[in-house]
Protein backbone atom coordinates (compact mmCIF):
# COMPACT_ATOMS: atom_id res chain seq x y z
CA UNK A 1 34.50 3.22 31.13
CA UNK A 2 37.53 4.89 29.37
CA UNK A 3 40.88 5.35 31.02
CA UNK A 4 43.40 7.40 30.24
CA UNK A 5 47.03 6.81 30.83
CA UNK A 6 50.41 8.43 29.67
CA UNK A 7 53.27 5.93 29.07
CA UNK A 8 56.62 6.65 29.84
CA UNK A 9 57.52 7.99 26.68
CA UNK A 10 54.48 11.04 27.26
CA UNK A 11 51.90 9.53 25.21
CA UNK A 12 48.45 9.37 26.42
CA UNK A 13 46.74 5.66 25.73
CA UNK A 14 43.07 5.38 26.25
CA UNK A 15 41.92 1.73 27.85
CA UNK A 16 38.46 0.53 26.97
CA UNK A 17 37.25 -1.82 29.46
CA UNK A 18 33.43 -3.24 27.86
CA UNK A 19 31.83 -5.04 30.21
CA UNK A 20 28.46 -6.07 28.06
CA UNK A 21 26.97 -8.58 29.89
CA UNK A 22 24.72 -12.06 27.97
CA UNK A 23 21.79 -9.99 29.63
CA UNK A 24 22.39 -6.78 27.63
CA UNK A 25 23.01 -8.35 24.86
CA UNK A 26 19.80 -10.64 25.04
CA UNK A 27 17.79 -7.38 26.15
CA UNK A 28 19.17 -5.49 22.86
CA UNK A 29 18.73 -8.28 20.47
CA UNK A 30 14.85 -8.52 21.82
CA UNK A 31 14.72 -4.62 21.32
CA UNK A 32 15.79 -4.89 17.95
CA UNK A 33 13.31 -8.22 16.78
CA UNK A 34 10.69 -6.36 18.27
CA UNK A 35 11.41 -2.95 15.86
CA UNK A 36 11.81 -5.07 13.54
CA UNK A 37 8.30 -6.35 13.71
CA UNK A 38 7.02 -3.12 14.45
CA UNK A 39 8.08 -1.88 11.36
CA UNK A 40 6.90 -5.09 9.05
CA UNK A 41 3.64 -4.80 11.11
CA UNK A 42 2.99 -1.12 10.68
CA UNK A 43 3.79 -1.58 6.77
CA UNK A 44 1.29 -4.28 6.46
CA UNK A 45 -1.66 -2.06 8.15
CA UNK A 46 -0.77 0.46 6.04
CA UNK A 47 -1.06 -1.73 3.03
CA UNK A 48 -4.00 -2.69 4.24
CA UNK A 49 -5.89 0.69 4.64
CA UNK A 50 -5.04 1.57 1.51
CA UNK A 51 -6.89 -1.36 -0.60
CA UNK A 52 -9.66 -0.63 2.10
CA UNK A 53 -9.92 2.99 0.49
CA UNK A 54 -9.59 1.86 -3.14
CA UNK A 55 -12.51 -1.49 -2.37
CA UNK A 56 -14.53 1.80 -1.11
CA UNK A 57 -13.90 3.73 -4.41
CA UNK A 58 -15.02 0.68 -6.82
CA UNK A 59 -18.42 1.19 -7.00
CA UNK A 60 -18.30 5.28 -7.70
CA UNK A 61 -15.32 4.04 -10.66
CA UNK A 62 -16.63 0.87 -12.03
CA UNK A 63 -20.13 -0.77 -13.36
CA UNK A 64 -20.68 -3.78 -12.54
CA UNK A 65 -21.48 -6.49 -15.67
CA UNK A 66 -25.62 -6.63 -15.08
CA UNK A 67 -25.57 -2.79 -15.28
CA UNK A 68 -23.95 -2.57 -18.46
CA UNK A 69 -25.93 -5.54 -19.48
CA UNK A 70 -29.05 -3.96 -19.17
CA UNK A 71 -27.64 -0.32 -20.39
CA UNK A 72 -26.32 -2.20 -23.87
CA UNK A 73 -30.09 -3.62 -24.31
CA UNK A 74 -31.41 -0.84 -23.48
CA UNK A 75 -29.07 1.38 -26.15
CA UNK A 76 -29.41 -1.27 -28.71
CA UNK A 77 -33.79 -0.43 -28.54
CA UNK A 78 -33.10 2.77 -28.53
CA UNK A 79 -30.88 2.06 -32.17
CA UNK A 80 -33.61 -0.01 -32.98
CA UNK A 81 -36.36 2.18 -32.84
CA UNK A 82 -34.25 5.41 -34.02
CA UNK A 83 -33.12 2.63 -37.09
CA UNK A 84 -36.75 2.46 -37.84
CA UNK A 85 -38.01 5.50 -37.33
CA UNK A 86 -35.43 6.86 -40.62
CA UNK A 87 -36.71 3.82 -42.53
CA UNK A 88 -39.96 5.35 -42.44
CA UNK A 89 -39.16 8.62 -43.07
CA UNK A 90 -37.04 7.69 -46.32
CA UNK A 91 -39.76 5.31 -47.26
CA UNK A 92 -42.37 8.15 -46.54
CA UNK A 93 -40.03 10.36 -49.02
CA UNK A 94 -40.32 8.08 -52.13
C-alpha cells in the first residue's frame, strides 16, 4: 500500500509498506517452475512433431539400399545387352 506524507519542510515522501508473505512467495516461485516447464515441455513436442513429419517424408525422398541394389543390376543388363548388341552391329559391318 503506498502512503503519502508531506514533511515539515513541504515535501511529499511516499512510504512503501510490502507485506509479501513466505506463502506468496512459495505460490510465485511454483508459478514460475511450472512456466518454466511448460515452456521446455512445449519445445520438446514441438521438436518432436517435426522429426515425425520428416520420418513420414523418407520414403517419398530416399531409396532404400535393396532398391537401388536391384535398379544397378538391373541397369548394368541393360549396358550389357545394349554393349552387345553394337558389338554385333560393328562386327556385322566388317
Amino acid at each position: 500500500m503506498n502512503m503519502v506524507s508531506k514533511n515539515s519542510k513541504g515535501e511529499y515522501t511516499v512510504d512503501l509498506h510490502m507485506n509479501i508473505s513466505l506463502e506468496k512467495i512459495i505460490s510465485g516461485f511454483i508459478v514460475l517452475c511450472i512456466g518454466i516447464i511448460a515452456f521446455f515441455l512445449k519445445a520438446s513436442f514441438t521438436d518432436i512433431d517435426n522429426m515425425q513429419k520428416d520420418i513420414k517424408e523418407l520414403p517419398e525422398k530416399y531409396v532404400l539400399k535393396e532398391d537401388y541394389k536391384d535398379d544397378v543390376s538391373d541397369l548394368k543388363g541393360s549396358l550389357k545387352t545394349i554393349q552387345n548388341d553394337i558389338k554385333k552391329l560393328l562386327q556385322e559391318k566388317k
